[in-house]
Protein backbone atom coordinates (compact mmCIF):
# COMPACT_ATOMS: atom_id res chain seq x y z
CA UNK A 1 0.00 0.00 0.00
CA UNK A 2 1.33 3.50 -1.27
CA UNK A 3 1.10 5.90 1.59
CA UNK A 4 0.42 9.57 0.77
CA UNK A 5 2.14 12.30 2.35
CA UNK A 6 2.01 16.11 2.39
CA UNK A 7 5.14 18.31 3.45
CA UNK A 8 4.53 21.01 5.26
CA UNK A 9 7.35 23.93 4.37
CA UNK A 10 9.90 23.91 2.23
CA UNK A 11 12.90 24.88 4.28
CA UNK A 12 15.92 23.74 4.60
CA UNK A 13 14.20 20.32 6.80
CA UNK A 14 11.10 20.29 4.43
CA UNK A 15 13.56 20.48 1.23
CA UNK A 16 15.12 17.37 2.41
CA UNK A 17 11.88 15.89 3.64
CA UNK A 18 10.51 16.05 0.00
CA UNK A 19 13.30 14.78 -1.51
CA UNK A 20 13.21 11.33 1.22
CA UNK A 21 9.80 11.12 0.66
CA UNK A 22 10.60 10.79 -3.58
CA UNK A 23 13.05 8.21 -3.24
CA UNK A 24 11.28 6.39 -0.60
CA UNK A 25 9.44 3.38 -1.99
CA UNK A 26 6.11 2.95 0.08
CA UNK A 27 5.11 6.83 0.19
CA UNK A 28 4.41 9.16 -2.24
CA UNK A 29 3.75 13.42 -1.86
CA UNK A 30 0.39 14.37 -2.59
CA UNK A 31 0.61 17.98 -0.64
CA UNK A 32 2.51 20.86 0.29
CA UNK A 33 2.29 23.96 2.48
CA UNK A 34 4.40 27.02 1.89
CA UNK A 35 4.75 30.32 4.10
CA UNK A 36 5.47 32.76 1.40
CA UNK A 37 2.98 33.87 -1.74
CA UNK A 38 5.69 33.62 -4.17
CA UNK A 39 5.93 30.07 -3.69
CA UNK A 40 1.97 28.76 -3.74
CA UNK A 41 0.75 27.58 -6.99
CA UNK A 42 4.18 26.67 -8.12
CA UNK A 43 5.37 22.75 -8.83
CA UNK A 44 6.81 21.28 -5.78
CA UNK A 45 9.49 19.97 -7.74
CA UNK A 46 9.91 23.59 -9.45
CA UNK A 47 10.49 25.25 -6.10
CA UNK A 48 13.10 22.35 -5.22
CA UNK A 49 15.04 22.85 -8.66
CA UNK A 50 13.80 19.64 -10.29
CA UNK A 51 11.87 18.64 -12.59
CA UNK A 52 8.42 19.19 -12.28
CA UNK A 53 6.80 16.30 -10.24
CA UNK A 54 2.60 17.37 -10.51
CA UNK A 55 2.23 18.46 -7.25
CA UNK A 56 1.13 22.17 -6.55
CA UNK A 57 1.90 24.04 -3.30
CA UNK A 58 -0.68 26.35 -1.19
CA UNK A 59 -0.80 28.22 1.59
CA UNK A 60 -4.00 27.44 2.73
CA UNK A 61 -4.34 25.41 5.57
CA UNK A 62 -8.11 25.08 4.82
CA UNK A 63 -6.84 23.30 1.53
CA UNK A 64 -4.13 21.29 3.46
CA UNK A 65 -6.48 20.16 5.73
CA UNK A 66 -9.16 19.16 3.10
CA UNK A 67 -6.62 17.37 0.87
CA UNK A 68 -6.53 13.47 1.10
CA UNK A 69 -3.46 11.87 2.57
CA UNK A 70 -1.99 9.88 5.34
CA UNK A 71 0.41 11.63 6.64
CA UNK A 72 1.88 15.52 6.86
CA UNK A 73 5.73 16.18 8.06
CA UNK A 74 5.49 19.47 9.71
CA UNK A 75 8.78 20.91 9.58
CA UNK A 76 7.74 24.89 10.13
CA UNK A 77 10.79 27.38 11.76
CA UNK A 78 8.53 28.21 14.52
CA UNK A 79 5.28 25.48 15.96
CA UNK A 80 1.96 26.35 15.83
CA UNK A 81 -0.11 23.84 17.94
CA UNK A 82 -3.61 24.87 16.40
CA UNK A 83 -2.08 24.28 13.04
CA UNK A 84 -1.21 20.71 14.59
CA UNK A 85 -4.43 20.01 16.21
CA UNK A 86 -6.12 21.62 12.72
CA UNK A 87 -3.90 18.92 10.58
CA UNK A 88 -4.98 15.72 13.23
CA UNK A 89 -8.56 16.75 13.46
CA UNK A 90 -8.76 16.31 9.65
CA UNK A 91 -7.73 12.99 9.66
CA UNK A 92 -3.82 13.34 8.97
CA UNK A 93 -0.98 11.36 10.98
CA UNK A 94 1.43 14.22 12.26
CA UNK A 95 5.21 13.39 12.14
CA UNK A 96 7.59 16.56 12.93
CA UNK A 97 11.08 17.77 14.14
CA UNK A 98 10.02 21.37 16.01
CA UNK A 99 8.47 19.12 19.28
CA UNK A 100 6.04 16.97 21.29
CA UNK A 101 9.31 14.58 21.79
CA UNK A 102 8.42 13.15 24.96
CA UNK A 103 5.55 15.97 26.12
CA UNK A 104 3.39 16.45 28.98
CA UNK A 105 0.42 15.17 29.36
CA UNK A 106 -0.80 17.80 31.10
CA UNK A 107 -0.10 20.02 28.48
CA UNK A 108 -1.23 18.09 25.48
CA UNK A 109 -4.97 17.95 26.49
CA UNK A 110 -5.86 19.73 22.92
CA UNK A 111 -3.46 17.63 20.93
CA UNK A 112 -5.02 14.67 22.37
CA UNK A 113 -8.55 15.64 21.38
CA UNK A 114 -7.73 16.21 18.17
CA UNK A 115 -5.65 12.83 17.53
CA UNK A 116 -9.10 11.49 19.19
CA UNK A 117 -11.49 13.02 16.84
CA UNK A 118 -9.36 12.38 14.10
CA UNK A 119 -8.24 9.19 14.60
CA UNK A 120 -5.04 10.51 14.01
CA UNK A 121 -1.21 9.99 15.18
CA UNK A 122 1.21 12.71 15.85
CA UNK A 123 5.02 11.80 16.91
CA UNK A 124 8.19 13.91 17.57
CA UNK A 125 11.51 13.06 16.13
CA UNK A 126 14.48 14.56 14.96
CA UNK A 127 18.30 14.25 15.56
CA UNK A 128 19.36 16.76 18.15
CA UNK A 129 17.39 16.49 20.38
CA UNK A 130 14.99 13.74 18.17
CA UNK A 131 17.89 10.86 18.18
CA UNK A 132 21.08 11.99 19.32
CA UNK A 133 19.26 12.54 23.33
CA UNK A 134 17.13 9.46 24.20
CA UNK A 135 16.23 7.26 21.39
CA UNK A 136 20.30 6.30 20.42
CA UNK A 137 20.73 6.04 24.40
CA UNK A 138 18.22 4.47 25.07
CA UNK A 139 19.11 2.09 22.58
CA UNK A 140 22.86 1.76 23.59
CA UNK A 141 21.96 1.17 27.46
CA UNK A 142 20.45 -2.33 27.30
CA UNK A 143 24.06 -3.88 27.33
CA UNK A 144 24.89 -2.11 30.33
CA UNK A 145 23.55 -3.22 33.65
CA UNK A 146 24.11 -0.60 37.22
CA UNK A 147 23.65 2.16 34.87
CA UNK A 148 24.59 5.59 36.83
CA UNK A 149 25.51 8.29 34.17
CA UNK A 150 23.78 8.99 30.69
CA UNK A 151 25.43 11.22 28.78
CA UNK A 152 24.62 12.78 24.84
CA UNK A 153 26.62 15.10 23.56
CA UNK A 154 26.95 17.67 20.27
CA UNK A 155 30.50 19.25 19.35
CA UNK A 156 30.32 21.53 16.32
CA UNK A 157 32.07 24.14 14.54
CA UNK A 158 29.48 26.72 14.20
CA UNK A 159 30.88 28.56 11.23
CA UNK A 160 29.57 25.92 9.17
CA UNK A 161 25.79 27.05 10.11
CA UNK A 162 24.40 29.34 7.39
CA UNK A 163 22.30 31.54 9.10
CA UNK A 164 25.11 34.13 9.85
CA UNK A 165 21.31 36.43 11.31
CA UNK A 166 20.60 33.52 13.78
CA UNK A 167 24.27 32.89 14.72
CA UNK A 168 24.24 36.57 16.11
CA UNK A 169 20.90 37.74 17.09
CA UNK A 170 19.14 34.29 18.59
CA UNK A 171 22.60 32.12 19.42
CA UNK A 172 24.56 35.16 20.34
CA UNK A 173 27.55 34.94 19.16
CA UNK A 174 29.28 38.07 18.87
CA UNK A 175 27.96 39.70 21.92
CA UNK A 176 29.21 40.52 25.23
CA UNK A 177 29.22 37.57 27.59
CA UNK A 178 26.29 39.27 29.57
CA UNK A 179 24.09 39.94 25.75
CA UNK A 180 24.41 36.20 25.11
CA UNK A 181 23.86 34.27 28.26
CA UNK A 182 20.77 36.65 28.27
CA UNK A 183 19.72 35.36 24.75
CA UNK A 184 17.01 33.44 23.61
CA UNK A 185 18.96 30.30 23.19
CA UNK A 186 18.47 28.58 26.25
CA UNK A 187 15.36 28.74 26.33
CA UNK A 188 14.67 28.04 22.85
CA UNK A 189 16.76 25.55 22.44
CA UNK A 190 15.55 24.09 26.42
CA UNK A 191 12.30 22.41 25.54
CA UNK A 192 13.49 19.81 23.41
CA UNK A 193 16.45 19.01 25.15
CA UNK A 194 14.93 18.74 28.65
CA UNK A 195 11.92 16.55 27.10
CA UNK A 196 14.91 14.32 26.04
CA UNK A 197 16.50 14.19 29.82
CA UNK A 198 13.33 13.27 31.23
CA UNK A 199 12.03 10.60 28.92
CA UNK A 200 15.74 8.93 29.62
CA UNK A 201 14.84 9.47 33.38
CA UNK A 202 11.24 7.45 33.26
CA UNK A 203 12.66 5.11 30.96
CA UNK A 204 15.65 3.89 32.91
CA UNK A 205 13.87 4.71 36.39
CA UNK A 206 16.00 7.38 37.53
CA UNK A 207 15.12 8.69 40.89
CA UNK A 208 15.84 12.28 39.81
CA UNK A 209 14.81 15.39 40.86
CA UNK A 210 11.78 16.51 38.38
CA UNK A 211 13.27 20.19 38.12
CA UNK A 212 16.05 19.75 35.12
CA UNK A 213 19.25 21.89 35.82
CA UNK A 214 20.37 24.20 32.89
CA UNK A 215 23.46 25.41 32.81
CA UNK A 216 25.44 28.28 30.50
CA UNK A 217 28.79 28.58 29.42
CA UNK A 218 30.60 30.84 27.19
CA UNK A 219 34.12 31.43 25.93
CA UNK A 220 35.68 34.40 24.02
CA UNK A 221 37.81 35.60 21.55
CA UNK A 222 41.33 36.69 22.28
CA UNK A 223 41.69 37.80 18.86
CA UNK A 224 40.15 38.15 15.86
CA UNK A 225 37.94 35.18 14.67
CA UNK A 226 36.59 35.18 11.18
CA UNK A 227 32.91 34.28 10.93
CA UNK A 228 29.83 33.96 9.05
CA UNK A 229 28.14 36.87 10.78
CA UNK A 230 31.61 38.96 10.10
CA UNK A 231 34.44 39.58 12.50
CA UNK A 232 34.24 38.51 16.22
CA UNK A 233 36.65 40.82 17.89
CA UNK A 234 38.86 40.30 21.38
CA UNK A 235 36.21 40.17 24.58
CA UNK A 236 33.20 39.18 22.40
CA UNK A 237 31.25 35.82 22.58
CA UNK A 238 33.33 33.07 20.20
CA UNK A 239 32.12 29.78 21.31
CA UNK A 240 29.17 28.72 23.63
CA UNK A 241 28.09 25.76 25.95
CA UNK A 242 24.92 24.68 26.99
CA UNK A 243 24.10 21.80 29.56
CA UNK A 244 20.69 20.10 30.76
CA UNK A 245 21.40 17.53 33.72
CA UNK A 246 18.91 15.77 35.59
CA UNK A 247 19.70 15.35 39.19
CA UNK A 248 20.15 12.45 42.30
CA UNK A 249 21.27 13.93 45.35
CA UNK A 250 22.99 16.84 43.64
CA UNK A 251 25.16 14.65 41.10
CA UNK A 252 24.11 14.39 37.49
CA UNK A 253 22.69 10.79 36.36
CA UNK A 254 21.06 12.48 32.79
CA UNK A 255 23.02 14.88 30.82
CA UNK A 256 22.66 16.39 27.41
CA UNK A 257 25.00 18.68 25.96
CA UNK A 258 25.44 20.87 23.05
CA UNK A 259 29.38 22.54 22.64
CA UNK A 260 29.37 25.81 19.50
CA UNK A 261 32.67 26.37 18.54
CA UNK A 262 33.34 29.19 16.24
CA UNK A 263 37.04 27.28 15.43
CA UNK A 264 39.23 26.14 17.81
CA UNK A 265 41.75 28.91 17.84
CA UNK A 266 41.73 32.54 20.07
CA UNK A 267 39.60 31.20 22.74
CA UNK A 268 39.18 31.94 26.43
CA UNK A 269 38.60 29.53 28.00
CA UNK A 270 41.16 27.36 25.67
CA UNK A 271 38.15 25.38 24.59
CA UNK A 272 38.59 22.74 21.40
CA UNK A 273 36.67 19.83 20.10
CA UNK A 274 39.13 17.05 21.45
CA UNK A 275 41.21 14.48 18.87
CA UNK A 276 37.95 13.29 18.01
CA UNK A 277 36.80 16.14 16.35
CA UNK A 278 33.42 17.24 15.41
CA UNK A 279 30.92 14.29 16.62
CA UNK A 280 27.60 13.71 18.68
CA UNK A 281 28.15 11.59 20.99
CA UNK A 282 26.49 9.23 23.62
CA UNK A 283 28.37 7.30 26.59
CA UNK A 284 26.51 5.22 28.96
CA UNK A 285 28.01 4.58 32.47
CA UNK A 286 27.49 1.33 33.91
CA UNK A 287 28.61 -2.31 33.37
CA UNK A 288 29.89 -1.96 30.79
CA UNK A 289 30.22 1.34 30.11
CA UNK A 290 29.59 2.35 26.55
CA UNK A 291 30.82 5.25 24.36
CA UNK A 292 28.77 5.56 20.67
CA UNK A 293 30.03 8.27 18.36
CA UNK A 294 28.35 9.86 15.49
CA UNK A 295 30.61 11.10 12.45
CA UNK A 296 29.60 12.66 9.68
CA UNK A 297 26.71 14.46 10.83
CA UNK A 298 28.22 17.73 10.33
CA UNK A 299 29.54 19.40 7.20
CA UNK A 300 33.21 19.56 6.51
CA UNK A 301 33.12 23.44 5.21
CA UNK A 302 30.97 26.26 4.86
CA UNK A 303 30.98 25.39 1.08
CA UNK A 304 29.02 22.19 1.63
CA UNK A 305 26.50 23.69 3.77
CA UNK A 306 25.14 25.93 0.94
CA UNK A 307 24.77 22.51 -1.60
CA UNK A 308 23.19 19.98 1.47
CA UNK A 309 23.90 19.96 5.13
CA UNK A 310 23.94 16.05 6.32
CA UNK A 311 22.63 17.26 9.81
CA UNK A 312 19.45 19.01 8.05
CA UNK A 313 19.08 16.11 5.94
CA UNK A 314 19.17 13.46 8.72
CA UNK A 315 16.93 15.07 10.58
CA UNK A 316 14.65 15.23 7.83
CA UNK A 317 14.97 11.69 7.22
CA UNK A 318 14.10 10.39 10.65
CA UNK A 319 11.28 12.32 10.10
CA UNK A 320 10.13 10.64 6.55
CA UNK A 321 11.78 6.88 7.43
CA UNK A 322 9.16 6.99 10.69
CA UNK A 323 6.07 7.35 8.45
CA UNK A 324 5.15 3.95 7.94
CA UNK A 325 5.59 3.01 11.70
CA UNK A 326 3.32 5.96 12.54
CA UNK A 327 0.35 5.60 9.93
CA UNK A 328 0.48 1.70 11.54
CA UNK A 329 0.00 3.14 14.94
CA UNK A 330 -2.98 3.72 17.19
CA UNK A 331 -4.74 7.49 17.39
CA UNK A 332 -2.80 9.56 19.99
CA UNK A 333 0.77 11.11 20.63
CA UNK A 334 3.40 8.45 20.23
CA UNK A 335 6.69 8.86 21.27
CA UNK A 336 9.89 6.38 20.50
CA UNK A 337 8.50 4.54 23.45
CA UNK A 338 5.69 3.84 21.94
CA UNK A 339 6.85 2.76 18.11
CA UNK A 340 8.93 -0.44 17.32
CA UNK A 341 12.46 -0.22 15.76
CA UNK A 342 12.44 2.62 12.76
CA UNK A 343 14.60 1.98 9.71
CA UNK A 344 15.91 3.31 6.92
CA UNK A 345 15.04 1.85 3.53
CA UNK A 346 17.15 0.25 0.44
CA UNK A 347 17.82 2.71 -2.73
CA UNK A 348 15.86 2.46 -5.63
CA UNK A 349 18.64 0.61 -7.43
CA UNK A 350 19.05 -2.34 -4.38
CA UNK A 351 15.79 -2.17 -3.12
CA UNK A 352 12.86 -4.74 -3.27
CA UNK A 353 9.66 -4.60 -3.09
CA UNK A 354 8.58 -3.78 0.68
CA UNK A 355 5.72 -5.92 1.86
CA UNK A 356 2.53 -4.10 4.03
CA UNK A 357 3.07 -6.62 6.90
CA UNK A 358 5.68 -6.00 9.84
């Protein structure tokens, strides 16, 4: 069975999602929602830089919601939950990367109606957090037994981000140290991460604290540090730590980390990446303990981000490989929890045919 999908945005995520969704043999885009004017009525495909492929964009959520399909990857910049609740009331499974990873209950209540009265699915996922934070983790913990520490960690050279606008005026960069621990960042970049910390904490039955503990670090430049926002000059914001740790008697058991580098040079404190370079990575501290690391996640040079970031692109296609598993599950919000094992599937040129039963 051929399930249908509709893409919701066509950023750098949705761009990607469109593409795994073409090349993906059991789905097939019937949909698509674009933000700006310029872009509705135009071939999906045209607005990619392909060849046409006979689907037309909108910007009408009226017509999104009207349209026939099993599935929408919602993959806006910024959430919208009535657009969610809008998309699962009509009928539509909901898979996206901007939340509703491991969410409250409590604060769900309208999601839930709407995945009731639409018989509909909706299910967080990602890489960072989405992956990286408590499904990969999770995963690598059952071969350790005593378990005391679970860590996940990001190290990336920041200059390869193309968004030189966020980089100063949301991340920070560039600022004084007081202008960018007073950013946005945290807390934008907070509920995701600490949704991550606590579904590792119910998981693994953690006795921890309930309050996660964020923490903020920065480092500086002691001379000048080429960027993509410009110049960083001596004294301003170069590189930039965050930390979310849950808590057992004062000593982290659940961490997740995320370490913005812009380089490894001119720094105070002397901050660097280690001899392992750029990575995500996830260690597990028990018997045994386990160290996983992720390479190639990240783009080598700021050249390569403006052809295909592999980060964007893996996060786009956790979102379009979980499909199938989602459209099989019952109404409601699933988390990774609640699916069985997600994979990947064959290229076109080694692949087989994919049967409807699992």
């Amino acid at each position: 069975m051929t399930i249908t999908v509709i893409q919701w945005a066509t950023g750098g995520v949705g761009r990607a999602a469109i593409e795994g969704v073409l090349s993906h043999p059991e789905l097939e885009l019937v949909g698509c929602w674009v933000h700006s004017a310029d872009k509705a009525g135009r071939d999906v495909g045209e607005i990619l830089g392909l060849a046409p492929i006979g689907v037309r964009a909108t910007s009408s959520l009226d017509e999104i919601c009207a349209l026939e399909a099993d599935c929408v990857v919602y993959a806006p910049l910024v959430p919208d939950e009535n657009e969610v609740a809008a998309l699962l009331r009509s009928g539509k499974d909901v898979v996206t990367p901007v939340g509703w990873i491991y969410p409250n209950p409590a604060a769900t209540t309208a999601l839930v109606d709407a995945c009731t009265a639409g018989s509909s699915t909706l299910h967080g996922t990602g890489i960072h957090p989405g992956g990286i934070t408590e499904r990969f983790p999770l995963m690598v913990s059952a071969v350790s037994a005593r378990v005391t520490h679970v860590r996940s960690e990001e190290f990336s050279d920041i200059r390869t981000y193309g968004a030189p606008d966020v980089i100063e005026h949301v991340m920070g960069f560039g600022k004084t140290p007081e202008e960018s621990l007073a950013s946005p960042m945290a807390s934008l970049l907070g509920g995701g991460f600490r949704s991550s910390v606590r579904m590792i904490v119910a998981e693994m039955g953690f006795a921890a604290d309930p309050k996660i503990e964020t923490l903020q670090e920065v480092a500086v430049a002691t001379a000048p540090i080429d960027s993509p926002m410009g110049v960083i000059e001596p004294g301003l914001v170069a590189a930039r730590r965050f930390h979310w740790r849950a808590l057992v008697d004062g000593v982290p058991v659940v961490t997740a980390s995320v370490n913005w580098l812009m380089g490894e040079e001119h720094l105070d404190p002397d901050w660097s990446f280690g001899e392992a370079g750029e990575r995500f990575e996830v260690e597990v501290t028990g018997d045994p303990s386990v160290t996983l690391t992720f390479k190639g996640l990240q783009p080598d040079t700021i050249e390569e981000v403006l052809v295909r970031n592999p980060g964007v692109v893996s996060t786009a296609n956790h979102c379009v490989n979980a499909i199938p598993y989602v459209v099989a599950a019952g109404p409601g919000i699933k988390t990774y929890l609640d699916l069985p094992l997600i994979a990947g599937r064959a290229a076109p040129e080694v692949g087989a045919a994919i049967s409807g039963d699992r």
